[in-house]
N, C-alpha and C. Protein backbone atom coordinates (compact mmCIF):
# COMPACT_ATOMS: atom_id res chain seq x y z
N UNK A 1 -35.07 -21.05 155.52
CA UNK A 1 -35.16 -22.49 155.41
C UNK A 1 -35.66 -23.03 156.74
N UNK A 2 -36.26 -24.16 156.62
CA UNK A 2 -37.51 -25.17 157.43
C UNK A 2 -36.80 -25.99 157.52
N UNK A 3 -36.25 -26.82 158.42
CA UNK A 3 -36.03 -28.12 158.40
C UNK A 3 -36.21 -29.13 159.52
N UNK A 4 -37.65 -29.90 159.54
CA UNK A 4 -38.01 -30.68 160.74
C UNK A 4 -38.66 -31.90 160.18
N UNK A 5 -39.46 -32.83 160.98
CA UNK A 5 -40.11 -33.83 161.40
C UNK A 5 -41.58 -33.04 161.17
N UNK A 6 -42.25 -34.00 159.98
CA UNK A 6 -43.74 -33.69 159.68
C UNK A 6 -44.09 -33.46 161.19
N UNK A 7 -44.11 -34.65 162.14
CA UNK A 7 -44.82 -34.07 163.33
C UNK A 7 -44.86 -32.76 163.94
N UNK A 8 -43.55 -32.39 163.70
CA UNK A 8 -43.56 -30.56 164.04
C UNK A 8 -44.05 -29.92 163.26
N UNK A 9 -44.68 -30.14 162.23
CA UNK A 9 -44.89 -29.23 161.56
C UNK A 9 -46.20 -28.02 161.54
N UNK A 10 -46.76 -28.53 162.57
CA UNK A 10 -47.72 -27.29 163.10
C UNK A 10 -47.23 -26.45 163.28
N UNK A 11 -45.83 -26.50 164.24
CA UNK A 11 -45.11 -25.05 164.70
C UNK A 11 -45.02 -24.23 163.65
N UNK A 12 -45.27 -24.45 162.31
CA UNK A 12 -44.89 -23.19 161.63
C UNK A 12 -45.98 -22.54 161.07
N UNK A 13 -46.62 -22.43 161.41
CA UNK A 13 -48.28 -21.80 161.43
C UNK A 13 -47.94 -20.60 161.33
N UNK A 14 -48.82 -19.89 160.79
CA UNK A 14 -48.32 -18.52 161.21
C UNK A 14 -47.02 -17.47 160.45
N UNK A 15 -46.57 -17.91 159.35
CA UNK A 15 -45.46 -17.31 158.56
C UNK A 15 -46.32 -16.25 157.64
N UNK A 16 -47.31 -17.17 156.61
CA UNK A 16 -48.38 -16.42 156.15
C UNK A 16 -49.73 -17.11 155.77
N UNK A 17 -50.13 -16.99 155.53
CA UNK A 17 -51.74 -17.52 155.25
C UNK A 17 -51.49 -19.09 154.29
N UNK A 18 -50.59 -18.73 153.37
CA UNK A 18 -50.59 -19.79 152.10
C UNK A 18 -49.79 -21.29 152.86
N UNK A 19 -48.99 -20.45 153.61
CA UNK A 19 -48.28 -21.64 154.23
C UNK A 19 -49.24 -22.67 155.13
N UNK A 20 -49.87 -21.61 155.91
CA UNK A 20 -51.06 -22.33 156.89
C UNK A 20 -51.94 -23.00 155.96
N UNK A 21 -52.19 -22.64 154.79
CA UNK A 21 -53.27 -23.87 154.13
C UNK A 21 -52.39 -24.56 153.39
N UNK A 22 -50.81 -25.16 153.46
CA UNK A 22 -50.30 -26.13 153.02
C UNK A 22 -50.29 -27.04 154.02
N UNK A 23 -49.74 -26.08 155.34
CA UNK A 23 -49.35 -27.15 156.45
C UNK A 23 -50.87 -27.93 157.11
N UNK A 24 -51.45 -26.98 156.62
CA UNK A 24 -53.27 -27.91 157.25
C UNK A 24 -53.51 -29.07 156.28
N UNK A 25 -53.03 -28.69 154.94
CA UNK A 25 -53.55 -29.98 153.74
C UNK A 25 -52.83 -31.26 154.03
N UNK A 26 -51.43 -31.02 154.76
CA UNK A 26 -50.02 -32.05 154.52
C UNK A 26 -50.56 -32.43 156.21
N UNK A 27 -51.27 -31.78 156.76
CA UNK A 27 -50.89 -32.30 158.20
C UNK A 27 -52.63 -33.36 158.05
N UNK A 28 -53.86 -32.97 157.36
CA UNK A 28 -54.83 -33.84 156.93
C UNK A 28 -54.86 -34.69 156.16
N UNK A 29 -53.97 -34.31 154.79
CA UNK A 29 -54.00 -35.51 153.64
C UNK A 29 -53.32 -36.34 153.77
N UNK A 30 -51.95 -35.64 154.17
CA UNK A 30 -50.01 -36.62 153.69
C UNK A 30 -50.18 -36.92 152.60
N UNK A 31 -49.12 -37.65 151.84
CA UNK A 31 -48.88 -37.97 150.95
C UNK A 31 -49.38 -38.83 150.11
N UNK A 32 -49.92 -39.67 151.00
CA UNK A 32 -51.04 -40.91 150.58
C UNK A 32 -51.95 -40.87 149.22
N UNK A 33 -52.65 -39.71 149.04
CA UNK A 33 -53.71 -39.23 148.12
C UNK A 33 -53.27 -39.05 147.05
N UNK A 34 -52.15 -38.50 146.60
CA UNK A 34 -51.40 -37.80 145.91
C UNK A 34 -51.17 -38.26 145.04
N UNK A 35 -51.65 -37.96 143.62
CA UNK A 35 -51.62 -38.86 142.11
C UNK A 35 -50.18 -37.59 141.32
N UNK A 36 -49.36 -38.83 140.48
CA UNK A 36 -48.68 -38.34 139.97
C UNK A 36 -49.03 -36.63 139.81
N UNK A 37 -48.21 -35.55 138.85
CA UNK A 37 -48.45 -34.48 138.50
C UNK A 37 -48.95 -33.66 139.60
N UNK A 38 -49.55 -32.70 138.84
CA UNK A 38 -50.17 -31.44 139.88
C UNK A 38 -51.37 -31.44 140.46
N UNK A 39 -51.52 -31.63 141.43
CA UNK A 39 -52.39 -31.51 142.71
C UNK A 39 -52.80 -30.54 143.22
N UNK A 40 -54.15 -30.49 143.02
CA UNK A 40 -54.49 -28.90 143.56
C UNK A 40 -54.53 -28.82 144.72
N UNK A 41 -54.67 -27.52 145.68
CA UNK A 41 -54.77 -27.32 147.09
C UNK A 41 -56.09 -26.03 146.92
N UNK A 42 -55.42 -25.44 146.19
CA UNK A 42 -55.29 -23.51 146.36
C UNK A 42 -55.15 -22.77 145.20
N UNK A 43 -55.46 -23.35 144.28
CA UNK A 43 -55.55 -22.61 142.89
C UNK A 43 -54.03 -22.45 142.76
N UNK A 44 -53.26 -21.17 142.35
CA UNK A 44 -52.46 -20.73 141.99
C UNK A 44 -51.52 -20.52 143.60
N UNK A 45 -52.36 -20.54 144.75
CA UNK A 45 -51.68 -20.16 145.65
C UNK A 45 -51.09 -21.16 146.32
N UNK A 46 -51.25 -22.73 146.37
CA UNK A 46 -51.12 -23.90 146.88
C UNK A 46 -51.65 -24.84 146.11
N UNK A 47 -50.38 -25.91 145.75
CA UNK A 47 -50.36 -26.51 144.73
C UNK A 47 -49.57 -27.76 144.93
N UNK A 48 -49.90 -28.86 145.06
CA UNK A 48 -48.76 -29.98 145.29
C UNK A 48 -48.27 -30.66 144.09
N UNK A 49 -47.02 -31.35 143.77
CA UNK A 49 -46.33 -31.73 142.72
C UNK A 49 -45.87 -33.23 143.13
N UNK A 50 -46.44 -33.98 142.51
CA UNK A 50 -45.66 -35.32 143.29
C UNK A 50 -45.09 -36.34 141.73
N UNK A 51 -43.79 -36.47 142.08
CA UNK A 51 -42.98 -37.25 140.76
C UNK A 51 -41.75 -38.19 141.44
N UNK A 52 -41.44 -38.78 140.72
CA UNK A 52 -40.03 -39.39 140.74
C UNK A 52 -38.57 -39.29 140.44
N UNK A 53 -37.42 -39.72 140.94
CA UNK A 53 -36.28 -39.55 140.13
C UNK A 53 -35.47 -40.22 140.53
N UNK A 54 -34.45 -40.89 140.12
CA UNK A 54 -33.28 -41.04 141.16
C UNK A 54 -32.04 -40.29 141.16
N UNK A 55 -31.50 -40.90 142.33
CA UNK A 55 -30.53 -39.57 142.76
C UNK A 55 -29.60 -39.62 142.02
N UNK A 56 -28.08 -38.46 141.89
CA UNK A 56 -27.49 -38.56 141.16
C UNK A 56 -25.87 -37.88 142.48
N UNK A 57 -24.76 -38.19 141.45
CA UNK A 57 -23.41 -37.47 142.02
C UNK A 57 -23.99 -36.21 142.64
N UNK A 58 -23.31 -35.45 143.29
CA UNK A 58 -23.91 -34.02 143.09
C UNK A 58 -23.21 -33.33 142.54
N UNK A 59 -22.00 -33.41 141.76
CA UNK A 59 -21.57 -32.52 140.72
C UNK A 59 -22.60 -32.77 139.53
N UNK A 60 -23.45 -33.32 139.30
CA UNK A 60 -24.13 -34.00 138.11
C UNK A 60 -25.38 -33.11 138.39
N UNK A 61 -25.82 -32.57 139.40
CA UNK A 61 -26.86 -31.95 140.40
C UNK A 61 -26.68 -30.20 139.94
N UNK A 62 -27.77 -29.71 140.42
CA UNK A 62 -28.23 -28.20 139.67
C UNK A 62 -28.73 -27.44 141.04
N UNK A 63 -28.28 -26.18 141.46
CA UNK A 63 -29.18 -25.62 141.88
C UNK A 63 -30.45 -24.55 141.02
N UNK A 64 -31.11 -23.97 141.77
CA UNK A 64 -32.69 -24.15 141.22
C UNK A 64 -33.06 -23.24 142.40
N UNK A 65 -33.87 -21.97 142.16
CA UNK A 65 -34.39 -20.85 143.65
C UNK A 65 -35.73 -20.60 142.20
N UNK A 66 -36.62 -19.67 143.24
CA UNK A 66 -37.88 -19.32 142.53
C UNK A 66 -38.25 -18.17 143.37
N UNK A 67 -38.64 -16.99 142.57
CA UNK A 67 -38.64 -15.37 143.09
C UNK A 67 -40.06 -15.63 143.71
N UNK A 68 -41.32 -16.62 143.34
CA UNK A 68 -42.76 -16.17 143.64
C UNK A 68 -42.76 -17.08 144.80
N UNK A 69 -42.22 -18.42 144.58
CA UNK A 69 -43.39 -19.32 145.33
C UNK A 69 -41.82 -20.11 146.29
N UNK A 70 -42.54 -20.36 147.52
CA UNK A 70 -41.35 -21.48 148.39
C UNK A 70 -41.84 -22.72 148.14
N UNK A 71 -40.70 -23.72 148.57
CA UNK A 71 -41.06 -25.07 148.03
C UNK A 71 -40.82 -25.92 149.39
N UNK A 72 -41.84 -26.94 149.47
CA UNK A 72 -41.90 -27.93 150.89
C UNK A 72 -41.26 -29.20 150.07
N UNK A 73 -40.26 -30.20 150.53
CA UNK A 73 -39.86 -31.21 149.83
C UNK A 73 -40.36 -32.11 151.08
N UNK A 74 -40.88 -32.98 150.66
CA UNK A 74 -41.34 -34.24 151.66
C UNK A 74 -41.04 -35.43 150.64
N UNK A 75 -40.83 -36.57 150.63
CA UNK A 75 -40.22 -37.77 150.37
C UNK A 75 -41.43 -38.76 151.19
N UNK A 76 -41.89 -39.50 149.54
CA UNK A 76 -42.52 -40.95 150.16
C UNK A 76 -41.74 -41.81 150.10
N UNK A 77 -40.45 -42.21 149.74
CA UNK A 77 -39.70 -43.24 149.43
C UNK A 77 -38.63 -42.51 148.90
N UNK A 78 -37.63 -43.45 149.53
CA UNK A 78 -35.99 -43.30 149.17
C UNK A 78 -35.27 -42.10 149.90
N UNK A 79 -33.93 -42.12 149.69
CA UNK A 79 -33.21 -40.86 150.44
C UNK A 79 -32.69 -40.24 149.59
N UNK A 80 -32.14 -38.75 150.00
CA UNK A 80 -31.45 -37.55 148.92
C UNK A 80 -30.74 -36.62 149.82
N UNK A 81 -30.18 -36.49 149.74
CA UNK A 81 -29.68 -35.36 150.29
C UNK A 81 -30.40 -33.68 149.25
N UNK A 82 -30.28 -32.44 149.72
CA UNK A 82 -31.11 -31.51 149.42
C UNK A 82 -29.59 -30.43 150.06
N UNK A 83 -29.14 -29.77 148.97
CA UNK A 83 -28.03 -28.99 149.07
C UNK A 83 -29.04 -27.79 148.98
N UNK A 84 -28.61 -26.63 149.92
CA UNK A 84 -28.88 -25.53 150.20
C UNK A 84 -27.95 -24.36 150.40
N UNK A 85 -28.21 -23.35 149.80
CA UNK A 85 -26.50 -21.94 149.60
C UNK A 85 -27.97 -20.62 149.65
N UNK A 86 -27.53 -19.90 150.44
CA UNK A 86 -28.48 -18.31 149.85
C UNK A 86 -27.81 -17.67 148.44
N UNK A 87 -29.24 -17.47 148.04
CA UNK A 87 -28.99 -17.52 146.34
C UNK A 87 -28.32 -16.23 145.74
N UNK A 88 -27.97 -15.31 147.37
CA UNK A 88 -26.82 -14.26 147.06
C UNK A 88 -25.26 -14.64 147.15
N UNK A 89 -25.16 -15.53 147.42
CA UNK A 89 -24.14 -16.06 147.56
C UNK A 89 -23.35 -17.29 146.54
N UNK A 90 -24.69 -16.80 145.36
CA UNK A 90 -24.24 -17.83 144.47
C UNK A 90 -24.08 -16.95 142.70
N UNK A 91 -23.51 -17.47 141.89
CA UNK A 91 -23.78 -17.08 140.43
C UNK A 91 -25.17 -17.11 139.92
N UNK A 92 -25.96 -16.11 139.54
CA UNK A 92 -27.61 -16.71 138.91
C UNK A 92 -27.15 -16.68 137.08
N UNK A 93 -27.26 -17.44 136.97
CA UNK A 93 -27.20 -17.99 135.25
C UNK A 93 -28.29 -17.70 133.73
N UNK A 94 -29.41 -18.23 134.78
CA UNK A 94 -30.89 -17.92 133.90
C UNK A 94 -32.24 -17.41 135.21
N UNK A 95 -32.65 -16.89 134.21
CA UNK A 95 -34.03 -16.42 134.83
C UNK A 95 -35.46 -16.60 134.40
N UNK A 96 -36.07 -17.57 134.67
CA UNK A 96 -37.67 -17.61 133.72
C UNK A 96 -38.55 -17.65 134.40
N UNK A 97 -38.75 -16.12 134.39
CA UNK A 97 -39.75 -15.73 135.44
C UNK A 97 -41.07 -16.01 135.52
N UNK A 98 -42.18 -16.62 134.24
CA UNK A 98 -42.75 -17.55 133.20
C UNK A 98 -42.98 -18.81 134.31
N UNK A 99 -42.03 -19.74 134.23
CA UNK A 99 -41.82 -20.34 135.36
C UNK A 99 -41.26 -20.51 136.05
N UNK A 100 -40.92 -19.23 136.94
CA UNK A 100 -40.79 -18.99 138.27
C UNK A 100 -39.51 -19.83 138.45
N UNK A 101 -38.58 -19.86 137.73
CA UNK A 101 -37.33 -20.74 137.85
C UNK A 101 -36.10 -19.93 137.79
N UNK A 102 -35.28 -19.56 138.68
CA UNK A 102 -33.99 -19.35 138.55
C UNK A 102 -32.78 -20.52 138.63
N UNK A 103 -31.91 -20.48 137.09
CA UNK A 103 -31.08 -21.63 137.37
C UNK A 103 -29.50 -20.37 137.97
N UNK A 104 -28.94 -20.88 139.26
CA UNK A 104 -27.77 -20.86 139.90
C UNK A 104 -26.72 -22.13 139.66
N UNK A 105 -25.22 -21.67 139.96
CA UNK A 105 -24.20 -21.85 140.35
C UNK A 105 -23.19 -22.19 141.49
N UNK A 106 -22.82 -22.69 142.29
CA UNK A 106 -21.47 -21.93 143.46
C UNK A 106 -21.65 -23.43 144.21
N UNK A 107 -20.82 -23.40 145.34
CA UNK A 107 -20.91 -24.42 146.13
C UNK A 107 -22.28 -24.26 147.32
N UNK A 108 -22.59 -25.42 147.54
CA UNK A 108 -23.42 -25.89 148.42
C UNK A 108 -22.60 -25.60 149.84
N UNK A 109 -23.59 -25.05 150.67
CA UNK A 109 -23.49 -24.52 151.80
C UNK A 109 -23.59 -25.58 153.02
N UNK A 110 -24.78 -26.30 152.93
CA UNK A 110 -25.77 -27.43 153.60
C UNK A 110 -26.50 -28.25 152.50
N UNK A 111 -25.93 -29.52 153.47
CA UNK A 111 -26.57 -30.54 152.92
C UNK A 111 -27.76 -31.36 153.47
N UNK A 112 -29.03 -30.91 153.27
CA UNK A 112 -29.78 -31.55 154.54
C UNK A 112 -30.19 -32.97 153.56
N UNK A 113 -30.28 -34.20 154.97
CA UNK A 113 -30.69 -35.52 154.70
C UNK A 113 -32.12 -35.62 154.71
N UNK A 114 -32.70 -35.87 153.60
CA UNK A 114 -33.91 -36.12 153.24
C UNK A 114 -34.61 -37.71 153.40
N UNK A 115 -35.42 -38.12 153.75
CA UNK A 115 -35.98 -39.70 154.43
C UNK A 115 -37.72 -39.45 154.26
N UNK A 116 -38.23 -40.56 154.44
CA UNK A 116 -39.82 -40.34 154.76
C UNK A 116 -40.23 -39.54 156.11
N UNK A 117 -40.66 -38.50 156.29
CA UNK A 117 -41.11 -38.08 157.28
C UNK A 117 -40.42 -37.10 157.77
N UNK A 118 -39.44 -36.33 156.47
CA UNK A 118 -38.82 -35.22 157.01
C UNK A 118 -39.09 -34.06 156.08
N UNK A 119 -39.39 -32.78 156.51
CA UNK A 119 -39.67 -31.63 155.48
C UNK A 119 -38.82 -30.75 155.79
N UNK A 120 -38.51 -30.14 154.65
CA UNK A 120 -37.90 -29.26 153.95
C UNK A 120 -38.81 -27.73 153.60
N UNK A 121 -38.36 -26.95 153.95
CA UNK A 121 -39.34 -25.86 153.32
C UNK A 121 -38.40 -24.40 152.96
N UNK A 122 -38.41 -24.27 151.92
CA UNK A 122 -37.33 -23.28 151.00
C UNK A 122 -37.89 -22.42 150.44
N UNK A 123 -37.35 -20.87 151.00
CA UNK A 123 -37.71 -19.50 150.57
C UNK A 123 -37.35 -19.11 149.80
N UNK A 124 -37.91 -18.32 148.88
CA UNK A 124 -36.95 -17.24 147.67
C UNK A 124 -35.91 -17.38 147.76
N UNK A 125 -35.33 -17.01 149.24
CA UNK A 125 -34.43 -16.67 148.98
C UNK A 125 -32.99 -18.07 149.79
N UNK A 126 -33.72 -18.90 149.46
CA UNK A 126 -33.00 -20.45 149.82
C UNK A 126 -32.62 -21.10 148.10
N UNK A 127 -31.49 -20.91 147.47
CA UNK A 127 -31.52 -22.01 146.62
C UNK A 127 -31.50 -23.54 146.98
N UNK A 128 -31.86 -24.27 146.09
CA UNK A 128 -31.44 -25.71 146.59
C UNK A 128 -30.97 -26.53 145.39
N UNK A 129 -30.56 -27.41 146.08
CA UNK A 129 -29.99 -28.78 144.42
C UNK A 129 -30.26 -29.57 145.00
N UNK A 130 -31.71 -30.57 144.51
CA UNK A 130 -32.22 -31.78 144.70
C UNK A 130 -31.36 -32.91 144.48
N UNK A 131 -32.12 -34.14 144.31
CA UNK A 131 -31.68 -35.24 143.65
C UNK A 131 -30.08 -35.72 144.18
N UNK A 132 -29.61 -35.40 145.49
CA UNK A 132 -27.96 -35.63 145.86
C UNK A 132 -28.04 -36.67 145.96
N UNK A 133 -27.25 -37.54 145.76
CA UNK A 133 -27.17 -39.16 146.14
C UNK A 133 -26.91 -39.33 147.62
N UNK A 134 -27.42 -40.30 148.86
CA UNK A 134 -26.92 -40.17 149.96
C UNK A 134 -27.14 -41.33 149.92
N UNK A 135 -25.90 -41.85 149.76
CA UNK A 135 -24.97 -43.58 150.04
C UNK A 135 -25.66 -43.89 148.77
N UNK A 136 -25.26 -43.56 147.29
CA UNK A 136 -25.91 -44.24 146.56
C UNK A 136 -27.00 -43.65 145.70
N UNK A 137 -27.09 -44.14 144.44
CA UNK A 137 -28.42 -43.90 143.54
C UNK A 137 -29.46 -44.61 144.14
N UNK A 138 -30.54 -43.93 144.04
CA UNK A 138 -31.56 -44.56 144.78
C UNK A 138 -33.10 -44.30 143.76
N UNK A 139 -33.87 -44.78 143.74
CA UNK A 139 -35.50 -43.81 142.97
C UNK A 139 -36.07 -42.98 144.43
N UNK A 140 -37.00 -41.97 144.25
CA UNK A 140 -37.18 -40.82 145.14
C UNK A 140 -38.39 -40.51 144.68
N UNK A 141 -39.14 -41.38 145.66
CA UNK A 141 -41.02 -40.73 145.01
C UNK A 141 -40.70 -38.95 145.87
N UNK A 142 -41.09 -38.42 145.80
CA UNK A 142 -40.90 -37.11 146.15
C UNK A 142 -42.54 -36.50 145.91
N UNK A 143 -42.93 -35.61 146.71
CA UNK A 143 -44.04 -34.47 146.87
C UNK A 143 -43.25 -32.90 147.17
N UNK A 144 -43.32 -32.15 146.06
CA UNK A 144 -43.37 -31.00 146.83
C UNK A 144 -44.46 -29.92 146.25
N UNK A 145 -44.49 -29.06 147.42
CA UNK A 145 -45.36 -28.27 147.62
C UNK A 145 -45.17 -26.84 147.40
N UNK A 146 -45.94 -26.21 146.38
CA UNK A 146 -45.31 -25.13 145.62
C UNK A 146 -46.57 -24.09 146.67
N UNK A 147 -46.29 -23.21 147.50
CA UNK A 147 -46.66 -22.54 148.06
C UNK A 147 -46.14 -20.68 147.88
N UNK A 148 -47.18 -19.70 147.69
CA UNK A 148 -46.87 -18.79 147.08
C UNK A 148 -46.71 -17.71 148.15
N UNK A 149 -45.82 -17.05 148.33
CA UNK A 149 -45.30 -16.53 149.35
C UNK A 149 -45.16 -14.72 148.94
């Protein structure tokens, strides 16, 4: 797990190739461009997702890991908290490998505070549970970035 200030986000250059052509697209485009649905970057290898939601309890909240691809959460609007547990440390429930979705179980480890201008970036082997309420239901334009690792 990643967790900084877009401005840092050069420092992470260098993990692997796919990442470097996310962090070059997010550090040229931002969020600005970004039409609902799927956004290409990179074919299958880099791919941006930008939608809405608002937040919820977090017992009401799901964790969620993916065996192929890591995920960048950046936020154009609103706050969330973003619960994080290593996904050995949790119950795995379902597996759809199809789409790349494992649904998990267990308590949340870390809770990182999500805002405009903060990223998130989650490995295989990082589960997470979106959508936490922080002070409140809120709507959550959200971008993330499905990068294949």
């Amino acid at each position: 797990m990643i967790y900084t200030d877009m401005e840092h986000l050069d420092r992470y250059r260098g993990i692997c190739p796919q990442l470097d052509t996310a962090i070059g697209y997010l550090l040229e485009n931002g969020l600005e461009l970004l039409v609902p649905g799927r956004n290409e970057v990179d074919g299958e290898d880099v791919f941006v997702n930008r939608f809405h939601y608002t937040t919820m309890p977090q017992e009401e909240a799901a964790f969620e890991a993916h065996e192929v691809y890591a995920d960048i959460h950046l936020l154009g609007e609103g706050r969330e908290y973003i619960g994080v547990t290593p996904i050995e440390r949790l119950t795995v429930t379902k597996v759809d490998r199809e789409a790349d979705n494992i649904e998990c179980r267990g308590p949340v480890e870390a809770k990182i505070p999500m805002e405009p201008g903060k990223v998130l970036i989650v490995f295989p082997e990082d589960a997470h549970m979106v959508k936490i309420e922080n002070g409140g239901a809120v709507k959550v334009e959200k971008a993330v970035v499905k990068v294949r690792v």
